[in-house]
C-alpha atoms as a PDB file:
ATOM      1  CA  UNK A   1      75.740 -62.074  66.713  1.00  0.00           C
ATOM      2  CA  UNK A   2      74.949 -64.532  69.276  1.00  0.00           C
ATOM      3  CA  UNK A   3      78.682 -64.638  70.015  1.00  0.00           C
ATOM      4  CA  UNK A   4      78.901 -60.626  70.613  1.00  0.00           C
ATOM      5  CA  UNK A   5      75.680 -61.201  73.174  1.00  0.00           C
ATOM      6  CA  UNK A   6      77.722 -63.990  75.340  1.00  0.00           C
ATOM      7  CA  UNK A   7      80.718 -61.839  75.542  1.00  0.00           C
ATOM      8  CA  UNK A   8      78.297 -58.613  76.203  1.00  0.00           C
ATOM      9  CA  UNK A   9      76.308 -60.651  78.830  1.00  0.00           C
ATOM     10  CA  UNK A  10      79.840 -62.246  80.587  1.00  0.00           C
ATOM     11  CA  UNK A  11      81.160 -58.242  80.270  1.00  0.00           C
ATOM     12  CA  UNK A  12      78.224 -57.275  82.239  1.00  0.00           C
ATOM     13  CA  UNK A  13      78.532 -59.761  85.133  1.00  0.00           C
ATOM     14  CA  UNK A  14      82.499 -58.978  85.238  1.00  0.00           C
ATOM     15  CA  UNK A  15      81.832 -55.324  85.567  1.00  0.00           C
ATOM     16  CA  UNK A  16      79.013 -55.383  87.913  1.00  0.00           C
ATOM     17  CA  UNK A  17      80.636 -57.868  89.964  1.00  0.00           C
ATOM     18  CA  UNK A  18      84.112 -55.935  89.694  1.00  0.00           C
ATOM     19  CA  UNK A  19      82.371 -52.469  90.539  1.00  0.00           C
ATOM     20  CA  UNK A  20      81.911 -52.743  94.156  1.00  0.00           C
ATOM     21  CA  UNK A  21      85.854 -54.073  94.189  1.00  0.00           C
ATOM     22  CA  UNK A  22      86.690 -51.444  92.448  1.00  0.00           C
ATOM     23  CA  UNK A  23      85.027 -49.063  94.122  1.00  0.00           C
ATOM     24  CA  UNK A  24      85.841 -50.192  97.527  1.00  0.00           C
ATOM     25  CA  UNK A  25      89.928 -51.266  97.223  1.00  0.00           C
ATOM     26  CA  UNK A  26      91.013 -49.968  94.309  1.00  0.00           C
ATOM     27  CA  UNK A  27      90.227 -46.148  94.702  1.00  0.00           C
ATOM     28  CA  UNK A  28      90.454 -46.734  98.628  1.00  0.00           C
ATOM     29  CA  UNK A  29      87.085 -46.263  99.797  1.00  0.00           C
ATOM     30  CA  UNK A  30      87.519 -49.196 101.859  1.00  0.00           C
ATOM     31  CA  UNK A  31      84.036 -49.768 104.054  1.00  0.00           C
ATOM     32  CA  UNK A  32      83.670 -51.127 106.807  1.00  0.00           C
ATOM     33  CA  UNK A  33      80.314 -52.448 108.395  1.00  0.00           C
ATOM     34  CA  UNK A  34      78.855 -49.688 110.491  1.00  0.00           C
ATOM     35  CA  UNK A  35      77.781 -50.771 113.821  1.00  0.00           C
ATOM     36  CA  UNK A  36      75.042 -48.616 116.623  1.00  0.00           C
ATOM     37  CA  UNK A  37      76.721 -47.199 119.331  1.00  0.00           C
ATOM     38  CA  UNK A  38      75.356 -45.900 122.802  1.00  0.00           C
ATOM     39  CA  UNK A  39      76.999 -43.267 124.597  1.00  0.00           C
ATOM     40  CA  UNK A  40      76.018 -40.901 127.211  1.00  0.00           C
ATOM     41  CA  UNK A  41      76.081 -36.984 126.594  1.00  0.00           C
ATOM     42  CA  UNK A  42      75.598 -34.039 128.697  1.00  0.00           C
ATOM     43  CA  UNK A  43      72.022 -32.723 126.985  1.00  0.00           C
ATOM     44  CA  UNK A  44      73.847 -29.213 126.584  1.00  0.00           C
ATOM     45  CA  UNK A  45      76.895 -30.072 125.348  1.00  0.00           C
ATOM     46  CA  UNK A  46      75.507 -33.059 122.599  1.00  0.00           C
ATOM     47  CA  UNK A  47      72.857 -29.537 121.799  1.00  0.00           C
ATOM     48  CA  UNK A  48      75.816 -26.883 121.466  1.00  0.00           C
ATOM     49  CA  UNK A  49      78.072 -29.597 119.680  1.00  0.00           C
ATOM     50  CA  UNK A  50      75.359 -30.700 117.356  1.00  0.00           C
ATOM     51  CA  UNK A  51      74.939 -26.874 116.650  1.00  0.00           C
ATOM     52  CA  UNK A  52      78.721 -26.082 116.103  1.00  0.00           C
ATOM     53  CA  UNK A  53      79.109 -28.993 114.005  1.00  0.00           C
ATOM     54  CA  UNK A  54      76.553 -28.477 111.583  1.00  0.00           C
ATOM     55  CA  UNK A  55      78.051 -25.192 111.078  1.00  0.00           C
ATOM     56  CA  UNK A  56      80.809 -27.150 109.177  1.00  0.00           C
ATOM     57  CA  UNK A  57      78.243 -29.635 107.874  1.00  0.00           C
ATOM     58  CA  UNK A  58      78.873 -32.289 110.180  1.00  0.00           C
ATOM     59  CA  UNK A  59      76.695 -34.962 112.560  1.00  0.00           C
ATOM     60  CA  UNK A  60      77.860 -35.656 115.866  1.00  0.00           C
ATOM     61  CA  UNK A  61      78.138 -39.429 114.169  1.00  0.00           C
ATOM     62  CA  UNK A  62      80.377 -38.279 111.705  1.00  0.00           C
ATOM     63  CA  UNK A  63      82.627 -35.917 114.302  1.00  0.00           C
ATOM     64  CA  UNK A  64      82.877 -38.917 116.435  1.00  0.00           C
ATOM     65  CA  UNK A  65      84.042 -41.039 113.927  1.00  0.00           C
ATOM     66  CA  UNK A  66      86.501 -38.043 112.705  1.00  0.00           C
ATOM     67  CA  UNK A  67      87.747 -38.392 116.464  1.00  0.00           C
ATOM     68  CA  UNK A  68      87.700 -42.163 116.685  1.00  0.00           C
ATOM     69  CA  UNK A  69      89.920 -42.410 113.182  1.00  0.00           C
ATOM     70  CA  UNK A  70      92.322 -39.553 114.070  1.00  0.00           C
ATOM     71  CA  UNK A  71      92.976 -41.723 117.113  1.00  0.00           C
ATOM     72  CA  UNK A  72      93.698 -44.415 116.139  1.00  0.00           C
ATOM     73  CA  UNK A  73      96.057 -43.208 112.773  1.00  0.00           C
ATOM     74  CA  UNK A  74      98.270 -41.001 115.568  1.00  0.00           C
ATOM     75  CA  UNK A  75      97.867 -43.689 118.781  1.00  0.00           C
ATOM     76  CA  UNK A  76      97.153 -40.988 120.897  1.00  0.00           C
ATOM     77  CA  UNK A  77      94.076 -38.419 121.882  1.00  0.00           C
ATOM     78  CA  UNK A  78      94.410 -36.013 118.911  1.00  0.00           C
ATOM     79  CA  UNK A  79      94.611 -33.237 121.049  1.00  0.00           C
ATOM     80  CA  UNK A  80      95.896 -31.880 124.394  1.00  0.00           C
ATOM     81  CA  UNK A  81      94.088 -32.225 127.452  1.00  0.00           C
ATOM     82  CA  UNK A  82      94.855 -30.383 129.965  1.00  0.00           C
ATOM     83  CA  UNK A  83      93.572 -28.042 133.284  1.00  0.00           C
ATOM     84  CA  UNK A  84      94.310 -24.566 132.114  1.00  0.00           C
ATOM     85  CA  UNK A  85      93.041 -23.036 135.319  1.00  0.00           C
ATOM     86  CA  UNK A  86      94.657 -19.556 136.070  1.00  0.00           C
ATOM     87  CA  UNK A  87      95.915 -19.542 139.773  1.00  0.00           C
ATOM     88  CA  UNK A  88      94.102 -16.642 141.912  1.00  0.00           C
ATOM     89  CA  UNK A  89      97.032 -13.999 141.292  1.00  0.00           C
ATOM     90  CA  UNK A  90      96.529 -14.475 137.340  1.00  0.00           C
ATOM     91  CA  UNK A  91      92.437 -14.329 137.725  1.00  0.00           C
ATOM     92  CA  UNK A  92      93.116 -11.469 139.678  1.00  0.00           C
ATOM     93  CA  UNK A  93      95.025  -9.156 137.334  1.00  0.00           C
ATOM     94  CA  UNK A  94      93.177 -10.388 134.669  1.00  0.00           C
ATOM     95  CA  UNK A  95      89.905  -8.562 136.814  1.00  0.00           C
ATOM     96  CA  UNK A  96      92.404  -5.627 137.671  1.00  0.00           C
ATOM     97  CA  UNK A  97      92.882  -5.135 133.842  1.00  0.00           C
ATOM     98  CA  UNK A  98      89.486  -5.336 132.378  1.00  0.00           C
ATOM     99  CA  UNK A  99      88.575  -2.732 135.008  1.00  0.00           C
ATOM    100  CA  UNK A 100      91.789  -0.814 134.254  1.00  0.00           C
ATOM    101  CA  UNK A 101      93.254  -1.209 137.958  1.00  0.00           C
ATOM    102  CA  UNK A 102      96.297  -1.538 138.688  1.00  0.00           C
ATOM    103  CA  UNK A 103      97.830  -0.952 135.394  1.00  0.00           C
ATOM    104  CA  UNK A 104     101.347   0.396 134.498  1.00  0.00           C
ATOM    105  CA  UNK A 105     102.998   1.837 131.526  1.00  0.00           C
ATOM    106  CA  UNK A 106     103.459   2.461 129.113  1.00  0.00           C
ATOM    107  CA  UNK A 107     107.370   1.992 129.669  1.00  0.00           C
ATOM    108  CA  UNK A 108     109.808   3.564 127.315  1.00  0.00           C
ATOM    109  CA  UNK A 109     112.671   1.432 128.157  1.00  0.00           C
ATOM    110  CA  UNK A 110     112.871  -1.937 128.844  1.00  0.00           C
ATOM    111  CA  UNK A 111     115.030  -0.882 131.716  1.00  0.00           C
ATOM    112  CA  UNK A 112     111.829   0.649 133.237  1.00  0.00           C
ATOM    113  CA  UNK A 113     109.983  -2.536 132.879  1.00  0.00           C
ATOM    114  CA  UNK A 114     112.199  -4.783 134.355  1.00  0.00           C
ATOM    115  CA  UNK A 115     112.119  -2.087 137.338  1.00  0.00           C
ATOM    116  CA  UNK A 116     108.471  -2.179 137.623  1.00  0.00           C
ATOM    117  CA  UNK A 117     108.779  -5.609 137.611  1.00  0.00           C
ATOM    118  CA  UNK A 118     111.417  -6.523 139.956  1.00  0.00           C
ATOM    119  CA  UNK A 119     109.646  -3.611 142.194  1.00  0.00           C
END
């Protein structure tokens, strides 16, 4: 009996000293010491992010570090950025057609659109 306690007892110790192992390499929940971070935020846009995010159940924290990881695994910003400004002839018949100005059509052939358009 006292045999079946020793190998109980050293069982114990194994496993509870083998659990965070486990845990952490084995089924890849590798963690990594957290450390406090300042950064500086627009007010409006940390309050309308916050907002969106929690939507999907997120923290700004966890977005950040969402951002911070996708980063790093592609080596690159994970998305475009870019000035999509439309020049003033674009912002203009974009006004034109939600007042319906200026429109033409509809064209039966494309014959008559590429006459419109090279008009």
């Amino acid at each position: 009996m006292l045999i079946l306690c020793i190998i109980l007892s050293v069982l114990c110790v194994y496993y509870i000293d083998f659990l965070p192992f486990y845990a952490t390499v084995i089924l890849g929940e590798l963690k990594m010491a957290k450390v406090s971070t300042n950064i500086s935020i627009d007010s409006d846009i940390k309050s309308k992010a916050q907002t969106m995010l929690s939507d999907f159940g997120l923290d700004l924290s966890t977005a950040v570090n969402i951002f911070l990881r996708q980063m790093l695994r592609q080596k690159e910003i994970p998305f475009a950025i870019t000035q999509n400004v439309p020049n003033e002839t674009t912002l203009r018949a974009m006004d034109d057609a939600e007042k319906d100005k200026d429109m033409y059509g509809p064209f039966n052939t494309v014959e008559e659109v590429m006459r419109e358009l090279n008009a």
